[in-house]
C-alpha atoms as a PDB file:
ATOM      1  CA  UNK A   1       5.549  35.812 -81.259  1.00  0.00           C
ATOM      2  CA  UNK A   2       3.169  34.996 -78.844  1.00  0.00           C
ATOM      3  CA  UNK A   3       3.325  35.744 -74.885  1.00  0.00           C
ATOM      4  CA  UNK A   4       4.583  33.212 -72.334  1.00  0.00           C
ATOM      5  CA  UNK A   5       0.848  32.064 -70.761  1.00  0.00           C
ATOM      6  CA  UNK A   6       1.103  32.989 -67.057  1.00  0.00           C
ATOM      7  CA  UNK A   7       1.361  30.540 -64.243  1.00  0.00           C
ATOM      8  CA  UNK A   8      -1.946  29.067 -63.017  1.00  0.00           C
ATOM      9  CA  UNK A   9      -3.192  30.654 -60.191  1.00  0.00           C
ATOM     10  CA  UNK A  10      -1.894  28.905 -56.929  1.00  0.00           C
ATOM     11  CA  UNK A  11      -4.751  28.325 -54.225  1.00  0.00           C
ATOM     12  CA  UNK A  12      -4.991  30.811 -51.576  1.00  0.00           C
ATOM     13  CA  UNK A  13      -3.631  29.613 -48.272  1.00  0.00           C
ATOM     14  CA  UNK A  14      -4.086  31.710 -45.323  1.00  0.00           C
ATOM     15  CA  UNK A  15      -1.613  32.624 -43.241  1.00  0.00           C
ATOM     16  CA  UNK A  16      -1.361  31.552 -39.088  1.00  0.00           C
ATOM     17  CA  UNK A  17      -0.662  34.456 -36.644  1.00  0.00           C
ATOM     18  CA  UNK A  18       1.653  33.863 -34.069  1.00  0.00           C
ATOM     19  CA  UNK A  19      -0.562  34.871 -31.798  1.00  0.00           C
ATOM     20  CA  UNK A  20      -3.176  32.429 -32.798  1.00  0.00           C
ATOM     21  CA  UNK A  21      -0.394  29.506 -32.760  1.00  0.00           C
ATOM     22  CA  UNK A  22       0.321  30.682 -29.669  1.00  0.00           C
ATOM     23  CA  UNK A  23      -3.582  30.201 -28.700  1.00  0.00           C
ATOM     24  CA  UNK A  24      -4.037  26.970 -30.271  1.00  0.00           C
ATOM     25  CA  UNK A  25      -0.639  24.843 -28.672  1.00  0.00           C
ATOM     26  CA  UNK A  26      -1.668  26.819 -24.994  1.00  0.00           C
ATOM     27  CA  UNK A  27      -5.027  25.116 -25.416  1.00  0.00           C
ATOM     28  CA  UNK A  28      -3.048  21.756 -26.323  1.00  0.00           C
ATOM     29  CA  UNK A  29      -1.073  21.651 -23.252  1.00  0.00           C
ATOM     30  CA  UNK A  30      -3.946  22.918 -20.869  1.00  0.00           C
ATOM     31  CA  UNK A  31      -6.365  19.816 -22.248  1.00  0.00           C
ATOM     32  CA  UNK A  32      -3.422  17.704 -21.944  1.00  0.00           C
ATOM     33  CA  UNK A  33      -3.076  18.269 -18.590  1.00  0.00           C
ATOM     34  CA  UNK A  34      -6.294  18.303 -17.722  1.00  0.00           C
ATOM     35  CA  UNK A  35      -7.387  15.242 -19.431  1.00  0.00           C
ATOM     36  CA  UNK A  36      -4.028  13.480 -17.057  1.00  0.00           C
ATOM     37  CA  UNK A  37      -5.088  15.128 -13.770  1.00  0.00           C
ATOM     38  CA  UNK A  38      -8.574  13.617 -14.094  1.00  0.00           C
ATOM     39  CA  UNK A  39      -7.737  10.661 -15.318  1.00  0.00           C
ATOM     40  CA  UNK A  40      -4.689  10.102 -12.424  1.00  0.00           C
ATOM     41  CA  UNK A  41      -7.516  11.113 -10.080  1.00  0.00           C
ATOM     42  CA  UNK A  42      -9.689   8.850 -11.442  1.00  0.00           C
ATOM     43  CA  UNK A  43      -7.565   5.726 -11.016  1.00  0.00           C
ATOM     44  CA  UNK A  44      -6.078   6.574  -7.655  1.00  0.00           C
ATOM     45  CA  UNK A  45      -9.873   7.815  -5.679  1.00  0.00           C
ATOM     46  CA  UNK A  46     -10.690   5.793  -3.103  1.00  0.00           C
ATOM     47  CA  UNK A  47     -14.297   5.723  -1.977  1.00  0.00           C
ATOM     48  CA  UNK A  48     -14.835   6.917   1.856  1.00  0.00           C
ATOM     49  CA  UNK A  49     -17.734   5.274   3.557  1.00  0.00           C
ATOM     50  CA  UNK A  50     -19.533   4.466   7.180  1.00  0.00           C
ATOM     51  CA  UNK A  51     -20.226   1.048   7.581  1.00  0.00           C
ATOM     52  CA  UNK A  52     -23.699   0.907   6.498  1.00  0.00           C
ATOM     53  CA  UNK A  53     -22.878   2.532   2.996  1.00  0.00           C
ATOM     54  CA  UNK A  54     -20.616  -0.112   2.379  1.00  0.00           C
ATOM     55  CA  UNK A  55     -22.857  -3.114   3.296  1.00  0.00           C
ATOM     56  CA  UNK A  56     -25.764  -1.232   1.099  1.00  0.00           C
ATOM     57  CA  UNK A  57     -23.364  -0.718  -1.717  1.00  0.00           C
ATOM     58  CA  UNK A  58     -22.234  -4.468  -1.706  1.00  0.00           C
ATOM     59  CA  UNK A  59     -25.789  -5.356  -1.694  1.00  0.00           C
ATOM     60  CA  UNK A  60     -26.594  -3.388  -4.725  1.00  0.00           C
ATOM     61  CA  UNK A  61     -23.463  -3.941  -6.895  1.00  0.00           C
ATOM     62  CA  UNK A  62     -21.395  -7.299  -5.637  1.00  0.00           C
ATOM     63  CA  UNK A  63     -18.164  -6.518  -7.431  1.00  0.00           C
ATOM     64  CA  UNK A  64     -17.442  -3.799  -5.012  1.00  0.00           C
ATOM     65  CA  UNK A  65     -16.551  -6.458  -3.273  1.00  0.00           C
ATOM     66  CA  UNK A  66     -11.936  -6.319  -3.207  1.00  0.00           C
ATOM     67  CA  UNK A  67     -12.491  -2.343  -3.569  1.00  0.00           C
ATOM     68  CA  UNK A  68      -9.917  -0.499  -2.262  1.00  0.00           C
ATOM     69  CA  UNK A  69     -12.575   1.961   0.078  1.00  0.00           C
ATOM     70  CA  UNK A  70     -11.957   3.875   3.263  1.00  0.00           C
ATOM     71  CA  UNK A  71     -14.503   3.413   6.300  1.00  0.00           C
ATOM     72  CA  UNK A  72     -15.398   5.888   8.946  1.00  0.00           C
ATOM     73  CA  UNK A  73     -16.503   4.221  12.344  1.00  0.00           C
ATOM     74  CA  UNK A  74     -15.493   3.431  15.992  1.00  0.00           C
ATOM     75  CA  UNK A  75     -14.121   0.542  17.580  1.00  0.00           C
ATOM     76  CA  UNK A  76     -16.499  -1.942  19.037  1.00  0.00           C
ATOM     77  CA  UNK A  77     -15.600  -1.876  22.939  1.00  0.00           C
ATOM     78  CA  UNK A  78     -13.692  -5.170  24.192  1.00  0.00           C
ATOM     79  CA  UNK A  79     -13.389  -6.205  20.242  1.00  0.00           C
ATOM     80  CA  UNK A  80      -9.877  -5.912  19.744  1.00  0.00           C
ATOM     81  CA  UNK A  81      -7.569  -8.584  19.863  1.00  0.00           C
ATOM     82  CA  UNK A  82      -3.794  -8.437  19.318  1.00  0.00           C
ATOM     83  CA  UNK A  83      -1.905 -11.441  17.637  1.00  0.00           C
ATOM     84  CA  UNK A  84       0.644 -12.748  20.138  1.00  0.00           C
ATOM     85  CA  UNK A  85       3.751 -11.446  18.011  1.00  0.00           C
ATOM     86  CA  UNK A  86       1.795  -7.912  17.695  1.00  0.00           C
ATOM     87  CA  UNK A  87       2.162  -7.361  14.277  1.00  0.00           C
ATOM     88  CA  UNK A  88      -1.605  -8.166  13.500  1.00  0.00           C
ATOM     89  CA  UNK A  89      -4.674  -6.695  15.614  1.00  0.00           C
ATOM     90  CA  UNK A  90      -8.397  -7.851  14.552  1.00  0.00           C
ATOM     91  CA  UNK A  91     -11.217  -6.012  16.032  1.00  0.00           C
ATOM     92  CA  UNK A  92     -15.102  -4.753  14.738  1.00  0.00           C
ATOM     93  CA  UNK A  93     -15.662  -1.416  13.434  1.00  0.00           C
ATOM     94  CA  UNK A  94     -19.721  -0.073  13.572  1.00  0.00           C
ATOM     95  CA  UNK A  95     -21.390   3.192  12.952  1.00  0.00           C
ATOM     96  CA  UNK A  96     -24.437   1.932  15.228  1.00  0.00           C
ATOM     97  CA  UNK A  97     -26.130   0.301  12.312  1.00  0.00           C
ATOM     98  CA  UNK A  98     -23.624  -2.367  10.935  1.00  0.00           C
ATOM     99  CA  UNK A  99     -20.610  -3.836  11.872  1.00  0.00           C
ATOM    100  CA  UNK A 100     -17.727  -5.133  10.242  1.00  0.00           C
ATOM    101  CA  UNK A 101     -14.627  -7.517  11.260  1.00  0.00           C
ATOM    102  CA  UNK A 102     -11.326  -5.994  10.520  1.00  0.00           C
ATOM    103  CA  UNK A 103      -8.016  -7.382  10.011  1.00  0.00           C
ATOM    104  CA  UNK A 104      -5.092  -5.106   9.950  1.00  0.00           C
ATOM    105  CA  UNK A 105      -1.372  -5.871   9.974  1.00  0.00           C
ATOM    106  CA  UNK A 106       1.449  -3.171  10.487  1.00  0.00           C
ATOM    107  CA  UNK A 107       2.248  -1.025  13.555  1.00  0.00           C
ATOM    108  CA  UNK A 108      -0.934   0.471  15.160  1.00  0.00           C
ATOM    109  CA  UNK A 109      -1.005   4.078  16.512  1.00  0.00           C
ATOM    110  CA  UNK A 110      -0.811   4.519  20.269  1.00  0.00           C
ATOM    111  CA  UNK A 111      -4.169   6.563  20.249  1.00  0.00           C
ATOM    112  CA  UNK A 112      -5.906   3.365  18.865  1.00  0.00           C
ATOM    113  CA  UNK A 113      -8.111   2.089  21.808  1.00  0.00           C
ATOM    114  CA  UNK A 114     -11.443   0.178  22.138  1.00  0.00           C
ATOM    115  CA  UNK A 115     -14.670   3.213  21.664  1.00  0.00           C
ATOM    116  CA  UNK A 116     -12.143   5.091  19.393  1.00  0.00           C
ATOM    117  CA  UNK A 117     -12.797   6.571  16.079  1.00  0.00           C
ATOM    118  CA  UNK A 118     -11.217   5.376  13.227  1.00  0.00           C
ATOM    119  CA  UNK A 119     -10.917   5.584   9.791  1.00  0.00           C
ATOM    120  CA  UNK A 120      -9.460   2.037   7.948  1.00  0.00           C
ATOM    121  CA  UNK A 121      -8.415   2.097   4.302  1.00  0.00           C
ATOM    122  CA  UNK A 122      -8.559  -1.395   2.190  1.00  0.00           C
ATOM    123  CA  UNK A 123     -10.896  -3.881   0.825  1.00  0.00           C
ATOM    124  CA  UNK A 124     -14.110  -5.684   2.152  1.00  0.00           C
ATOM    125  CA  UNK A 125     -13.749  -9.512   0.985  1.00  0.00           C
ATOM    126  CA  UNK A 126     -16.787 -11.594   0.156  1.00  0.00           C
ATOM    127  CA  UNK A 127     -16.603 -13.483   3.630  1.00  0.00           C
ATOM    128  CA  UNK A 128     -17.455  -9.595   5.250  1.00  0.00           C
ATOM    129  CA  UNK A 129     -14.066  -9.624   6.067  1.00  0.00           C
ATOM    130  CA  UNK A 130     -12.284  -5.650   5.891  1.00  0.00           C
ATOM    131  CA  UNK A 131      -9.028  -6.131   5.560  1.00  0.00           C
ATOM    132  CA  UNK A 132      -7.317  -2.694   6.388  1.00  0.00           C
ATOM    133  CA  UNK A 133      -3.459  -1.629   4.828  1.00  0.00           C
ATOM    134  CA  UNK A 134      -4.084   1.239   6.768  1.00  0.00           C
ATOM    135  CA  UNK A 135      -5.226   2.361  10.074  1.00  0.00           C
ATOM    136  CA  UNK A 136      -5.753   5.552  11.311  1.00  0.00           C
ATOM    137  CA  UNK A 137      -7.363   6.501  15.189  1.00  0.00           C
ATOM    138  CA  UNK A 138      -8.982   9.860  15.798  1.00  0.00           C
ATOM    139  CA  UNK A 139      -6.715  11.474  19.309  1.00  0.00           C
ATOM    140  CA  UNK A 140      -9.900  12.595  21.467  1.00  0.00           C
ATOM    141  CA  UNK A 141      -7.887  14.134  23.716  1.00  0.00           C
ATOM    142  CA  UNK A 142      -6.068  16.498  21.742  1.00  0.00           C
ATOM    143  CA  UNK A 143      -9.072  18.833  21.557  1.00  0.00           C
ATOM    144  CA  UNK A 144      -9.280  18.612  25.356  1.00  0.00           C
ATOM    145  CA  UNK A 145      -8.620  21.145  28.270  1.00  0.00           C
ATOM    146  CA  UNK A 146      -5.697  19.890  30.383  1.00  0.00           C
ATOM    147  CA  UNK A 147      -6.532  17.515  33.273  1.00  0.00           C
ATOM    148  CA  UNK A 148      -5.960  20.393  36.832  1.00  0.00           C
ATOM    149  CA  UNK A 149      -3.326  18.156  37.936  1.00  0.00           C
ATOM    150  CA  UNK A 150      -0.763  19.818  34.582  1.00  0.00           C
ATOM    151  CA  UNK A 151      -1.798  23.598  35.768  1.00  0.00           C
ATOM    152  CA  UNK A 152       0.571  23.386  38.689  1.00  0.00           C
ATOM    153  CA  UNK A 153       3.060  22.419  36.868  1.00  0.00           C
ATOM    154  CA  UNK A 154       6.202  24.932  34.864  1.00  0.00           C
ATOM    155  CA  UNK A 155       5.171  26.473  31.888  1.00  0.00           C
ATOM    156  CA  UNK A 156       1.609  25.713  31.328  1.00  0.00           C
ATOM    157  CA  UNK A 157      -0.413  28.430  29.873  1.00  0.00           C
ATOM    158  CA  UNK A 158      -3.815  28.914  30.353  1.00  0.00           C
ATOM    159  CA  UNK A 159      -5.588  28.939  26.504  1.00  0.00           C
ATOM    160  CA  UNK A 160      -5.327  33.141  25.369  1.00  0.00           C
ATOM    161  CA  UNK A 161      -8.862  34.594  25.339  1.00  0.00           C
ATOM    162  CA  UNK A 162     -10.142  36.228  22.384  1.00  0.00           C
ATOM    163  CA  UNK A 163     -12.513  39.109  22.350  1.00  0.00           C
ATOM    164  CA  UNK A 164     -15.202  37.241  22.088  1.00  0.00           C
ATOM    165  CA  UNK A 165     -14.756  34.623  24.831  1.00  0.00           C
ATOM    166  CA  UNK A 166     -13.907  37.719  27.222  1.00  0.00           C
END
């Protein structure tokens, strides 16, 4: 009688930890997310620019023309004009060293004035034309003492001195 030949030896196949699985899907999930947050971020930036940047940077590259951008700038004094139903306003936005028209339709805030910073969000067209979807004016003011004519009146405080000021 001969012996039964033994089973051929099976290949050696190693064996995961749990802590290593563990590892491995973390490192799945964490370059998952990463890989979305950049590419969300990537597809939703919007450039921010002064006027000049933008006329340089449709010089050099002409499809940035219909970019969605934000500009920086101030209002050109005695540029603004209101359509008469007062849903539109068009005025010029400059940085000292360009200028731009700007069309922008929607409800303008009640700090936007001729001189007054502003920051306008939209697209330049290829007539030099920005046309803003949003508008946004800088409040001066805010950062201002109080005219002498409010420190009469109830309940205004004069600003707390700190330490240093003293």
């Amino acid at each position: 009688m001969s012996s039964p030949t033994p089973p051929p030896p099976s290949p050696y196949i190693p064996s995961v930890k749990p802590r290593s699985k563990f590892i491995i899907g973390g490192l799945l999930v964490i370059g998952t997310a990463g890989y979305l947050a950049a590419s969300a971020i990537r597809d939703t930036g919007v450039y921010y620019l002064t006027p000049q940047e933008l006329s340089a940077k449709t010089k050099s590259d002409p499809t940035f023309y219909n970019t969605g951008v934000k500009v920086g700038a101030r209002v050109v004094k005695g540029s603004i004009v209101r359509d008469p139903g007062g849903r539109e306003v068009a005025f010029r936005m400059t940085d000292g060293a360009q200028t731009f028209p700007v069309v922008y339709r929607g409800i303008t805030p009640d700090t936007f004035t001729d001189g007054v910073d502003v920051v306008v969000e939209g697209r330049l067209g290829t007539d030099n034309t920005f046309r803003a979807t949003t508008l946004l004016a800088k409040c001066a003011s805010r950062y201002e003492n109080a005219p002498d004519k409010y420190k009469q009146t109830p309940g205004y405080k004069q600003p707390a001195r700190t330490a240093q000021g003293a």
